[in-house]
Structure formats: structure tokens, C-alpha cells
PDB file of N, CA and C in Angstrom:
ATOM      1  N   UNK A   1      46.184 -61.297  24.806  1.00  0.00           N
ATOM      2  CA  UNK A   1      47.299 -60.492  24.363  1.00  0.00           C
ATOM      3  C   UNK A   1      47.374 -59.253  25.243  1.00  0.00           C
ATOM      4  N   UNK A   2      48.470 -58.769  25.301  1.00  0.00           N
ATOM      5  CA  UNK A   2      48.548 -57.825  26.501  1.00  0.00           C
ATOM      6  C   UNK A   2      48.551 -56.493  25.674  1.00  0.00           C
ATOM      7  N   UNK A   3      47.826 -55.394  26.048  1.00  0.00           N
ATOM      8  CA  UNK A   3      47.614 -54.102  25.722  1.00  0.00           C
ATOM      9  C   UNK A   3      48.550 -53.429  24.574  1.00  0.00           C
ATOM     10  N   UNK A   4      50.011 -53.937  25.401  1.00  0.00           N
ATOM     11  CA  UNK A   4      51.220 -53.031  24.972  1.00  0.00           C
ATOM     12  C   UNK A   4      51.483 -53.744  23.499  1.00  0.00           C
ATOM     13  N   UNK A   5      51.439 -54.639  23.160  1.00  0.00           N
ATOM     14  CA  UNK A   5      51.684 -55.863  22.421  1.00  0.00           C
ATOM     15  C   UNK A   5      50.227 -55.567  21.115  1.00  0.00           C
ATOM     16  N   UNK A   6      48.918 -55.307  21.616  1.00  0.00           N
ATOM     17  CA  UNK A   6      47.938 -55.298  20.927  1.00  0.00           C
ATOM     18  C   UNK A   6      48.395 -53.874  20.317  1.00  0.00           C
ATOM     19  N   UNK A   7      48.193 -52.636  21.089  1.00  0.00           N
ATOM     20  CA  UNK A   7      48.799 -51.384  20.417  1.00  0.00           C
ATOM     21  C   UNK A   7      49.848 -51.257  19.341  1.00  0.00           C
ATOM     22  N   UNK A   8      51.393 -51.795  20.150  1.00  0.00           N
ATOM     23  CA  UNK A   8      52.456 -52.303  18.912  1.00  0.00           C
ATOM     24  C   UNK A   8      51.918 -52.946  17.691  1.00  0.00           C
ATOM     25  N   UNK A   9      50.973 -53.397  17.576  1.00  0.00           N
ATOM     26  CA  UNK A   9      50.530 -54.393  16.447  1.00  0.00           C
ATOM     27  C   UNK A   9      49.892 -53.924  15.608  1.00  0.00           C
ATOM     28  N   UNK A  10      48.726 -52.812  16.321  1.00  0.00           N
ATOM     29  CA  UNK A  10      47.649 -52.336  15.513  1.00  0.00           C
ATOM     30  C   UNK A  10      48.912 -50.605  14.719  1.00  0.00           C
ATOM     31  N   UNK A  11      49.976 -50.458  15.510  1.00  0.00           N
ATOM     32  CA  UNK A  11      50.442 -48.855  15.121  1.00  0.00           C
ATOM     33  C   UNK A  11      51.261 -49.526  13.505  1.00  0.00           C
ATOM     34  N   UNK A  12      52.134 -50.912  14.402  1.00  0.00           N
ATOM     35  CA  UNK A  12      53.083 -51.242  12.972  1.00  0.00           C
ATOM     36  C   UNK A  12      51.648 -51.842  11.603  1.00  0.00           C
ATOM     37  N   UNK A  13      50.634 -51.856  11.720  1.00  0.00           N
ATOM     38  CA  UNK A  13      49.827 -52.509  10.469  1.00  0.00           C
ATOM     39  C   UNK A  13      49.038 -50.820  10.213  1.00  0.00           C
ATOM     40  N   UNK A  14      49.262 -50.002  10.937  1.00  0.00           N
ATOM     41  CA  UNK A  14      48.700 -48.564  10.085  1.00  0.00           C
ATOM     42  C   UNK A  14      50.117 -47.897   9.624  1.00  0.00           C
ATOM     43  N   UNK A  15      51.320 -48.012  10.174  1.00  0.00           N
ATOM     44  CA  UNK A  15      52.309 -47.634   9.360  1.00  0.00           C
ATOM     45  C   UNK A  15      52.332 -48.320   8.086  1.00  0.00           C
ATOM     46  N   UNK A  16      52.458 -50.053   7.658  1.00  0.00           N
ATOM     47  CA  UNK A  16      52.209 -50.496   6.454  1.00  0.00           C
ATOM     48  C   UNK A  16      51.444 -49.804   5.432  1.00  0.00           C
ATOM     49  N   UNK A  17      50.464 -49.388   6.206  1.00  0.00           N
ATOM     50  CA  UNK A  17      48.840 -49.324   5.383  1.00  0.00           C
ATOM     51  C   UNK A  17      49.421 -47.590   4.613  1.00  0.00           C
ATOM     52  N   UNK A  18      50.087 -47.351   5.225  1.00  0.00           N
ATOM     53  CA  UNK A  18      50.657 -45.671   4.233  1.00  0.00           C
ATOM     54  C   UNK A  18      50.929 -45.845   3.136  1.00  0.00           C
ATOM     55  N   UNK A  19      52.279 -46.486   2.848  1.00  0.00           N
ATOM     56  CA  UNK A  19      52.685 -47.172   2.052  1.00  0.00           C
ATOM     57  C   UNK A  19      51.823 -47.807   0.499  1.00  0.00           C
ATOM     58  N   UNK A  20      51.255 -48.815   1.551  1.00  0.00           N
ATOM     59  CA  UNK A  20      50.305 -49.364   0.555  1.00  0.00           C
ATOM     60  C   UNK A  20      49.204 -48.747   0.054  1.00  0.00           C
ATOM     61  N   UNK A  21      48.797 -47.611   0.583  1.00  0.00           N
ATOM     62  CA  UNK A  21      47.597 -46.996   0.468  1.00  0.00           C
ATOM     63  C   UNK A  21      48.377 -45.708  -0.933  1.00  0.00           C
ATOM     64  N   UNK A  22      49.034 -45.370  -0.503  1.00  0.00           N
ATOM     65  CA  UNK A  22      50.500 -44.701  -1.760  1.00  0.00           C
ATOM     66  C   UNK A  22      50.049 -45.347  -2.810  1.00  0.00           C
ATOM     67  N   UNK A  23      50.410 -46.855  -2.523  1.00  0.00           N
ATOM     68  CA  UNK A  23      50.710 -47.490  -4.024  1.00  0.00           C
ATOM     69  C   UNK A  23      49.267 -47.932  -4.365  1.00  0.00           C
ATOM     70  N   UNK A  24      48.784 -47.909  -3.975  1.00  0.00           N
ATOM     71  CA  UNK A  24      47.193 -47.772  -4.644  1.00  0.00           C
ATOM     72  C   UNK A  24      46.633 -46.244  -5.550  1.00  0.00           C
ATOM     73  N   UNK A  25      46.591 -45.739  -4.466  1.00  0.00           N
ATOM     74  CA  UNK A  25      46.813 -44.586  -5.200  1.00  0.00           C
ATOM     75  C   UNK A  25      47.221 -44.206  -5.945  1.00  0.00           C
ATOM     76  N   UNK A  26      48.706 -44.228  -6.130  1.00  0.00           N
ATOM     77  CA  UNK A  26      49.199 -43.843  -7.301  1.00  0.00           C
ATOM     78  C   UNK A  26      48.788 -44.720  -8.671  1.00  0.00           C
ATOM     79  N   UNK A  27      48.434 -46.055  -8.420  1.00  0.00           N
ATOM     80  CA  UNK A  27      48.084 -46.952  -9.840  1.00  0.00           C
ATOM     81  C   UNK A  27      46.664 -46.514 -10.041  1.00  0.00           C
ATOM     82  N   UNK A  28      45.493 -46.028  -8.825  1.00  0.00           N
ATOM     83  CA  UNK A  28      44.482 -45.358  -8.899  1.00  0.00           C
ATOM     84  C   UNK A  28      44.545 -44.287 -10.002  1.00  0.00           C
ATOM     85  N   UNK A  29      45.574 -43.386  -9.590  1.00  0.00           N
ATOM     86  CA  UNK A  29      45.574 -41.869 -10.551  1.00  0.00           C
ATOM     87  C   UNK A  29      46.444 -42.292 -11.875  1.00  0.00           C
ATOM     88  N   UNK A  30      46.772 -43.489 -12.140  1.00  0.00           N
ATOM     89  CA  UNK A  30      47.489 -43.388 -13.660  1.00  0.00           C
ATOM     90  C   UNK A  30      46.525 -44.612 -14.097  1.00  0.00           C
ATOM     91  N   UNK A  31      45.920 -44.936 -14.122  1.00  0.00           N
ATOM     92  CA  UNK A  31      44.936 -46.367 -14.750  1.00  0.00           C
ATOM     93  C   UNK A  31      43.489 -45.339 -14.800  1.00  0.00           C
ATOM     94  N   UNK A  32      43.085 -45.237 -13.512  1.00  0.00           N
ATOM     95  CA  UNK A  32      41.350 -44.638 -13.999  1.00  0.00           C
ATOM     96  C   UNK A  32      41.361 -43.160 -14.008  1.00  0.00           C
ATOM     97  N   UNK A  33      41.840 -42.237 -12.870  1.00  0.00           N
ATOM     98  CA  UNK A  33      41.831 -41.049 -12.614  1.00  0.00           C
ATOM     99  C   UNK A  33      42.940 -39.924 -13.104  1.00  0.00           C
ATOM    100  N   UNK A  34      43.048 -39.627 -13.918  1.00  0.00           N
ATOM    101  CA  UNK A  34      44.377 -38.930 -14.186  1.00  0.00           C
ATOM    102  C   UNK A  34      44.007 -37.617 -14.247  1.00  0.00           C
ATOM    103  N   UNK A  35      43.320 -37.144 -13.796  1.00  0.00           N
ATOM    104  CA  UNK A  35      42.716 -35.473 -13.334  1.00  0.00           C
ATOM    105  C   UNK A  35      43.549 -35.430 -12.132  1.00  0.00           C
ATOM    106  N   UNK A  36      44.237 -33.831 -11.716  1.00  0.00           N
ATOM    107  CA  UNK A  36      44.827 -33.239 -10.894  1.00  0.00           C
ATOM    108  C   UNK A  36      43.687 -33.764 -10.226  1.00  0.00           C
ATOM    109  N   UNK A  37      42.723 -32.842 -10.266  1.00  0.00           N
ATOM    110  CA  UNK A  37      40.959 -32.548  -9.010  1.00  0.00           C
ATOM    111  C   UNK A  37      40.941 -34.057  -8.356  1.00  0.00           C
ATOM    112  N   UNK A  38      40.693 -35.196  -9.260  1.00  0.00           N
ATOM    113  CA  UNK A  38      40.221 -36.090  -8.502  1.00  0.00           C
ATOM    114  C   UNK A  38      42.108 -37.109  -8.090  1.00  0.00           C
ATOM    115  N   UNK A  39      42.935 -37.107  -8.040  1.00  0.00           N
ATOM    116  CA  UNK A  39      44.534 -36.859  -7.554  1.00  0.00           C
ATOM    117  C   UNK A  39      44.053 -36.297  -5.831  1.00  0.00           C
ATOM    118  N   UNK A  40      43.895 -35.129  -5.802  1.00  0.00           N
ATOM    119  CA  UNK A  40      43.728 -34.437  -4.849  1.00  0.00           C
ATOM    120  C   UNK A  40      42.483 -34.732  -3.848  1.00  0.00           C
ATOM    121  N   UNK A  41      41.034 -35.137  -4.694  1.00  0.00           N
ATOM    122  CA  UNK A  41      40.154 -36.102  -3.786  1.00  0.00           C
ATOM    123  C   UNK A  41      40.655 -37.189  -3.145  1.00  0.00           C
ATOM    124  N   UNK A  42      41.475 -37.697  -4.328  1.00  0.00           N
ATOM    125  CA  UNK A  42      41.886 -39.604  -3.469  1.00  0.00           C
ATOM    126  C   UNK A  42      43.112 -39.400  -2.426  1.00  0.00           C
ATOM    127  N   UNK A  43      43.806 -38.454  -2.640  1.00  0.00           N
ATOM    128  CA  UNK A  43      45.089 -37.706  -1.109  1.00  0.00           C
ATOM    129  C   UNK A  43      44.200 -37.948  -0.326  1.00  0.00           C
ATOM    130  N   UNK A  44      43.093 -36.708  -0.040  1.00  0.00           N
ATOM    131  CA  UNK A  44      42.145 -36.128   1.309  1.00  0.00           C
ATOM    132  C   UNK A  44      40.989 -37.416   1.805  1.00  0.00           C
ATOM    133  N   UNK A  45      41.342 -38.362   1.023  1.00  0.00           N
ATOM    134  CA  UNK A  45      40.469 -39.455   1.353  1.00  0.00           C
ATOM    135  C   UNK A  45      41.247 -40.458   1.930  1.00  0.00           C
ATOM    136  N   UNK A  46      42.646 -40.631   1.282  1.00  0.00           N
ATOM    137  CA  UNK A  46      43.418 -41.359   1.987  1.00  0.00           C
ATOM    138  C   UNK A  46      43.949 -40.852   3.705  1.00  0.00           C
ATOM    139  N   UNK A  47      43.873 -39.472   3.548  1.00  0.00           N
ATOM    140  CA  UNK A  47      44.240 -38.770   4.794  1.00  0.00           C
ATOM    141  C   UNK A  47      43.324 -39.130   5.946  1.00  0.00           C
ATOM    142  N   UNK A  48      41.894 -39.236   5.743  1.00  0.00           N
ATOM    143  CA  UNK A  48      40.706 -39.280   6.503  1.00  0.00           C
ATOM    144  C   UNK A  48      41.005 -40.583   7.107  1.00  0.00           C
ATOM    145  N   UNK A  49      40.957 -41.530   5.841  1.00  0.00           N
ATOM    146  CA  UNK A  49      40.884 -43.091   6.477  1.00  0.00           C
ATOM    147  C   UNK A  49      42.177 -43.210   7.154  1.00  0.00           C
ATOM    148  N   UNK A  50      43.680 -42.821   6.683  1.00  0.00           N
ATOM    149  CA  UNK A  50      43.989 -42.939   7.859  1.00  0.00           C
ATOM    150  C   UNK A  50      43.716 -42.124   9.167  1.00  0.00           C
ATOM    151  N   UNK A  51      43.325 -41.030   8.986  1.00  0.00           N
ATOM    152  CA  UNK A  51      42.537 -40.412  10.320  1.00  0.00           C
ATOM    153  C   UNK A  51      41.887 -41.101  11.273  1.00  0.00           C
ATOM    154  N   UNK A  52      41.074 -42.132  10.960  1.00  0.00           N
ATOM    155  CA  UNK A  52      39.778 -42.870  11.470  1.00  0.00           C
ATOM    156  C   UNK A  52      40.236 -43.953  11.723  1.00  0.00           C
ATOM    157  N   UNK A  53      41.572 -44.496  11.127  1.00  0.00           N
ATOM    158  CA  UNK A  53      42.422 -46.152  11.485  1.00  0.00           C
ATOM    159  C   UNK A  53      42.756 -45.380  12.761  1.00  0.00           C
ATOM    160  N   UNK A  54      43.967 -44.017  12.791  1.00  0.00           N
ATOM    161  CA  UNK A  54      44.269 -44.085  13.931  1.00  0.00           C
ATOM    162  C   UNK A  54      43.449 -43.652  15.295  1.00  0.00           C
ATOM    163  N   UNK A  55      42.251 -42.920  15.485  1.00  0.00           N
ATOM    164  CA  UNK A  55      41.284 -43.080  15.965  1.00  0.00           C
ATOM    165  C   UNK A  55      40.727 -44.389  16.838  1.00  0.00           C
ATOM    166  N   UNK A  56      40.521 -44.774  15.550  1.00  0.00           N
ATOM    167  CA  UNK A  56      39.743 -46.570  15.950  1.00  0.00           C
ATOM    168  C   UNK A  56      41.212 -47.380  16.785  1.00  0.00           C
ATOM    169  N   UNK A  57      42.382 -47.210  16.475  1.00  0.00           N
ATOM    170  CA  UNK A  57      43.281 -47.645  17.128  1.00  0.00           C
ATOM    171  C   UNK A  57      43.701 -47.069  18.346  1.00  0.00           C
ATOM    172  N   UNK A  58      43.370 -45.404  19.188  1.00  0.00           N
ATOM    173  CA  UNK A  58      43.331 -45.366  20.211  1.00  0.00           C
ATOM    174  C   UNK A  58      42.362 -46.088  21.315  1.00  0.00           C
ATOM    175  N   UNK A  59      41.110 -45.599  20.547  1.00  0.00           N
ATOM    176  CA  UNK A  59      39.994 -45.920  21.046  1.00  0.00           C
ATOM    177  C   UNK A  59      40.074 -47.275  21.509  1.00  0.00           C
ATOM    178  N   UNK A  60      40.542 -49.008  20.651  1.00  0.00           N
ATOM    179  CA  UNK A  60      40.737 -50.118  21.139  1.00  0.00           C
ATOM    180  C   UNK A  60      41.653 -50.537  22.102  1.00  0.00           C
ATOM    181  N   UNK A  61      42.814 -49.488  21.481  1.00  0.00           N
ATOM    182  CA  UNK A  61      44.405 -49.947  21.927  1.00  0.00           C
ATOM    183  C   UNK A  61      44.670 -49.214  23.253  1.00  0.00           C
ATOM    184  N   UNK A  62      44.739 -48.288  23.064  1.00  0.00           N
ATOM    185  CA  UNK A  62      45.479 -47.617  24.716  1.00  0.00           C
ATOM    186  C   UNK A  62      44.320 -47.260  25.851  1.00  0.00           C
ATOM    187  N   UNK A  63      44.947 -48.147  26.957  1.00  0.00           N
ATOM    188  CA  UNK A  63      43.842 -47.834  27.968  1.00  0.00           C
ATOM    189  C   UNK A  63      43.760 -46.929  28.707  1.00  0.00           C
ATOM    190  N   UNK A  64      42.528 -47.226  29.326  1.00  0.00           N
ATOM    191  CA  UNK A  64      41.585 -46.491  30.287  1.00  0.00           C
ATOM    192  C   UNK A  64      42.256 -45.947  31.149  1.00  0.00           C
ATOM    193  N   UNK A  65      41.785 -44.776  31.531  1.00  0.00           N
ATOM    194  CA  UNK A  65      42.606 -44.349  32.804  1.00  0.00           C
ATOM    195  C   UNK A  65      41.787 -43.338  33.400  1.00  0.00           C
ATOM    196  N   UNK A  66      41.426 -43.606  34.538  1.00  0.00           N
ATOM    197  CA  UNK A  66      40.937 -43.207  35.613  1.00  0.00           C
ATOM    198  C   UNK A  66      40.657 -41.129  35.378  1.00  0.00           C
ATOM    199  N   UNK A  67      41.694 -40.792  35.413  1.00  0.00           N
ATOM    200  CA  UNK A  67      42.141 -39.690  35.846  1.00  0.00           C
ATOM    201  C   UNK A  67      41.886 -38.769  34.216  1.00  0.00           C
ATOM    202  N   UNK A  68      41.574 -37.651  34.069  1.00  0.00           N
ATOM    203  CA  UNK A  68      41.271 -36.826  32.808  1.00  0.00           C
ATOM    204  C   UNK A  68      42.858 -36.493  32.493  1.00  0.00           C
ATOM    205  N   UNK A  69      44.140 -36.064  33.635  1.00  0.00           N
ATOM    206  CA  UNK A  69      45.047 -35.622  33.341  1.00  0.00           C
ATOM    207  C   UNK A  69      45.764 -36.933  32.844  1.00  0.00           C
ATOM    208  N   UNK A  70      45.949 -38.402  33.220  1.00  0.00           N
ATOM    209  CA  UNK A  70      46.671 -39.165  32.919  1.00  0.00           C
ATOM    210  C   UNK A  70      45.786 -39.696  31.601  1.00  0.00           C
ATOM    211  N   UNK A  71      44.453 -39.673  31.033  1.00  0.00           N
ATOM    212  CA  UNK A  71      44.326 -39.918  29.857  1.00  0.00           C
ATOM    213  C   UNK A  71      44.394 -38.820  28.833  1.00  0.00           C
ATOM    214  N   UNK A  72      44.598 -37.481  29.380  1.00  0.00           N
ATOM    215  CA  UNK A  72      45.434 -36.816  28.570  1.00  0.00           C
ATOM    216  C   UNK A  72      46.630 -36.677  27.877  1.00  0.00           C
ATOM    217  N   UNK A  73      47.666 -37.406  29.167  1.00  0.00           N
ATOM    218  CA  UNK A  73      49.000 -37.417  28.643  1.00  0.00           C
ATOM    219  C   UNK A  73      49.038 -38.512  27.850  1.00  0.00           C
ATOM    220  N   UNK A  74      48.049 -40.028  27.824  1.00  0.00           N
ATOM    221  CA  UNK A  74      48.020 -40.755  26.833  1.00  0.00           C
ATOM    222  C   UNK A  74      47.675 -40.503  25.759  1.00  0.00           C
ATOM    223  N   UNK A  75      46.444 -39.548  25.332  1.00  0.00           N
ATOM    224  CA  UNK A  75      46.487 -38.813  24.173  1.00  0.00           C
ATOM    225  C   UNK A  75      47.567 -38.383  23.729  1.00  0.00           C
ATOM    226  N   UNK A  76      48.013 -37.483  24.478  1.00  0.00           N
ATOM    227  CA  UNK A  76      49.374 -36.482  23.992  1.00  0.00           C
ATOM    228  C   UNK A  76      50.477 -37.987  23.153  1.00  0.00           C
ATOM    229  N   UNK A  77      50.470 -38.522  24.310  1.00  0.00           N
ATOM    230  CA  UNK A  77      52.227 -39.354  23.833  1.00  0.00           C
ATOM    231  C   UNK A  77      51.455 -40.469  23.085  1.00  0.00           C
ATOM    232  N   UNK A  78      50.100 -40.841  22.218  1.00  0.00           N
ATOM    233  CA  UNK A  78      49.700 -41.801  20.949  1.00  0.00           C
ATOM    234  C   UNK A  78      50.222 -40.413  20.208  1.00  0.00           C
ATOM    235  N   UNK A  79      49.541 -38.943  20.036  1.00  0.00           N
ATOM    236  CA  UNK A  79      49.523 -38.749  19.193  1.00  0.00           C
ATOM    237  C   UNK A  79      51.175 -38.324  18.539  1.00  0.00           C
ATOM    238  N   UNK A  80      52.049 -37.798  19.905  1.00  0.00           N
ATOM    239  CA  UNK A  80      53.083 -38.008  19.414  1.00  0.00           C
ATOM    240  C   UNK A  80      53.753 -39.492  18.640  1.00  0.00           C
ATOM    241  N   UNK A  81      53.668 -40.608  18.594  1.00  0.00           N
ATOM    242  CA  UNK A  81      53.763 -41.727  18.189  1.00  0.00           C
ATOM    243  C   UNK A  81      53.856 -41.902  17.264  1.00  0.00           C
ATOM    244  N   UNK A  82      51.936 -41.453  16.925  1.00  0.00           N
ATOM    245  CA  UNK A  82      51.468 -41.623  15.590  1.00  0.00           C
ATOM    246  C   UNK A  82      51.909 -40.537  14.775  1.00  0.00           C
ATOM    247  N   UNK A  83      52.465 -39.725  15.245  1.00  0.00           N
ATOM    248  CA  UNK A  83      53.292 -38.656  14.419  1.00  0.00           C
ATOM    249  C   UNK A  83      54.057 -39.359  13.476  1.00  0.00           C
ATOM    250  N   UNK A  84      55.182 -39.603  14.754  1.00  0.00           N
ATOM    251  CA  UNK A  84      57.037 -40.120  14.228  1.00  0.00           C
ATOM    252  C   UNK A  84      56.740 -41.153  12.767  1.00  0.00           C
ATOM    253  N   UNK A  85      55.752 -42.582  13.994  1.00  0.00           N
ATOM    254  CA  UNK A  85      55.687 -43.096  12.779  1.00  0.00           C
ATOM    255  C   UNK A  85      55.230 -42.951  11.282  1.00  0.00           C
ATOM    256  N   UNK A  86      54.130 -41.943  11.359  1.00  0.00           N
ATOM    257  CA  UNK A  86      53.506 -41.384  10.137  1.00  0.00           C
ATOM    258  C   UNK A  86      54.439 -40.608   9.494  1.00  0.00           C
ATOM    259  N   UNK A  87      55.335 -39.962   9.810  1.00  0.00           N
ATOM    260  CA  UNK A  87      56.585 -39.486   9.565  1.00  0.00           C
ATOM    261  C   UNK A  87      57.199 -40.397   8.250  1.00  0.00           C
ATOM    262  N   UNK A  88      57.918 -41.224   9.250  1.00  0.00           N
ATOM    263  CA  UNK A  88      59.048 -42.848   8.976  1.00  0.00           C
ATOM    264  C   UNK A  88      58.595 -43.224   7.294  1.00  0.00           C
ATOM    265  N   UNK A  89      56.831 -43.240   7.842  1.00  0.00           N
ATOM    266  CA  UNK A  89      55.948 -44.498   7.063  1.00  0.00           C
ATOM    267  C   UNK A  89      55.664 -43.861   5.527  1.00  0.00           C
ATOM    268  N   UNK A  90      55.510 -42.563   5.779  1.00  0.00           N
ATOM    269  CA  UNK A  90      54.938 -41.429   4.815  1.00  0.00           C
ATOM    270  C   UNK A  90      56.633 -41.571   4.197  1.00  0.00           C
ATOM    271  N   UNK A  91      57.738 -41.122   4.782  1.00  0.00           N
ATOM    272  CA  UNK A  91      59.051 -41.178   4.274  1.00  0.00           C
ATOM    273  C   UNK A  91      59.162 -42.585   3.359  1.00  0.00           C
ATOM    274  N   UNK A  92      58.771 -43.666   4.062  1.00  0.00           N
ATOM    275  CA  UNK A  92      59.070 -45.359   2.840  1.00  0.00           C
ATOM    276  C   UNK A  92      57.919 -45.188   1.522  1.00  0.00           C
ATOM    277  N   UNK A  93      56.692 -44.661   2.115  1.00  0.00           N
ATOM    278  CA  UNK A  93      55.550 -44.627   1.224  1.00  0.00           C
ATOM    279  C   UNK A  93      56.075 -44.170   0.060  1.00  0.00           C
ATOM    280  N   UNK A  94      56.522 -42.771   0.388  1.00  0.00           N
ATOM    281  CA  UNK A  94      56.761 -41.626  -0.910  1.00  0.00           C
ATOM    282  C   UNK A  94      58.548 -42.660  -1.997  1.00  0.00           C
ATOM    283  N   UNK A  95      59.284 -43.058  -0.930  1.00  0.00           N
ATOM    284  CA  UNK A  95      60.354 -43.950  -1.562  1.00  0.00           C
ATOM    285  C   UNK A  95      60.003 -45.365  -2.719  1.00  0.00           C
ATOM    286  N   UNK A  96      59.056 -45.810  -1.734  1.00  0.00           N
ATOM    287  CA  UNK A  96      58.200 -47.059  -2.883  1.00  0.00           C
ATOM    288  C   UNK A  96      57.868 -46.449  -4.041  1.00  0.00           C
ATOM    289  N   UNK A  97      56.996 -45.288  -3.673  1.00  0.00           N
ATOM    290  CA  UNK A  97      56.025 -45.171  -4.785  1.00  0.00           C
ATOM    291  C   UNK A  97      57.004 -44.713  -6.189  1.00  0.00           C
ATOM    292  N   UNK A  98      57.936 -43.640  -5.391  1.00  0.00           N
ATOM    293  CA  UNK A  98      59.078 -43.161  -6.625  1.00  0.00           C
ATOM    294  C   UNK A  98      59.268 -44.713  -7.331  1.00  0.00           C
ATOM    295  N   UNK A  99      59.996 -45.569  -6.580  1.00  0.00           N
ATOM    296  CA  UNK A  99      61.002 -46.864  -7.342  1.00  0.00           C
ATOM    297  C   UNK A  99      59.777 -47.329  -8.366  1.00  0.00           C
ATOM    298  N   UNK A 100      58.795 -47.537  -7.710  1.00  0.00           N
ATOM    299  CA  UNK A 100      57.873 -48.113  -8.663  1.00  0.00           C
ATOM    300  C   UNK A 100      56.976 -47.753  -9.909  1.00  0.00           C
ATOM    301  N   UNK A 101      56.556 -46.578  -9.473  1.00  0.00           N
ATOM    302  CA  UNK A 101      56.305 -45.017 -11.067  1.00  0.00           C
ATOM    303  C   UNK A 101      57.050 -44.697 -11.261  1.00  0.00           C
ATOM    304  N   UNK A 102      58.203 -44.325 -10.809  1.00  0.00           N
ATOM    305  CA  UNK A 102      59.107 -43.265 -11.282  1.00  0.00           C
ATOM    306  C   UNK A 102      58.580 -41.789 -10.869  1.00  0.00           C
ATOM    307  N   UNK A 103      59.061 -40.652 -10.887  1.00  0.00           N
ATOM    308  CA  UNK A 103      58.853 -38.922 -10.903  1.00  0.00           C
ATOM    309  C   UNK A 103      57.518 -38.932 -11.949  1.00  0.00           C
TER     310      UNK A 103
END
């Protein structure tokens, strides 16, 4: 599989994973956890792991490059990426989760 194709693959299955990680969560904090405190643990935990997906997804996905300045600008333009889409993804996440709890 070619780089560009492996990257596309691994960014669109951590955009999903927002979403779904939402709707876990949220059935998390109304079934076992219904404390603000631990609400606010399972956010900063969801934040991390995705922290460490997208991490583990530079680290596999975007290559090597010779030069400190040209694997800089690949840093720069994943993390812009992983912005937008975390953006998009965080925008459907928070939409699901409404339709499906409600406010």
C-alpha cells in the first residue's frame, strides 16, 4: 500500500474514533459514572488516547525525510490536518451525541 493511501486510512479511522469515543462516553457518564469529577476524567482520557492515536499515526504514516527542515514542514502540515479534521470530527461527534442523549 502506498504511504499516501496508508496515512488517508489511518487519519479517516481516527476521525471515526471521535465520534465513537463521544458515544461511549457519553453512555459511560449516564450508566456507571454520573459525577461531574469523573465526566471530566473520562474527557482528559479520551483527549490523551486520541493524543497517542495521532502520534502513533505520524510516527507509522508520514515519511522519512532526510532533511530536519523538510521533516519539519511534515510535522507542521500532519499537525495542521489533524487539526481540520479533529475539527470536522469533534463537530459530527458533538451532533451524534446530541441526536442520541439529547441536551
Amino acid at each position: 500500500m502506498k504511504p499516501g493511501w496508508r496515512l488517508a486510512l489511518a487519519v479517516a479511522a481516527w476521525a471515526i474514533s471521535i465520534p465513537v469515543m463521544g458515544i461511549v462516553g457519553s453512555w459511560l457518564k449516564r450508566a456507571a459514572f454520573p459525577s461531574v469529577r469523573a465526566e471530566i476524567v473520562m474527557a482528559h482520557t479520551i483527549e490523551v488516547v486520541l493524543a497517542l492515536l495521532a502520534a502513533l499515526i505520524y510516527w507509522r504514516c508520514v515519511p522519512h525525510a532526510s532533511g530536519l527542515v523538510r521533516r519539519l514542514l511534515y510535522l507542521a502540515g500532519f499537525i495542521v490536518l489533524m487539526g481540520v479534521v479533529g475539527h470536522f470530527a469533534l463537530g459530527a461527534g458533538i451532533a451524534l451525541v446530541t441526536v442520541l442523549f439529547g441536551l
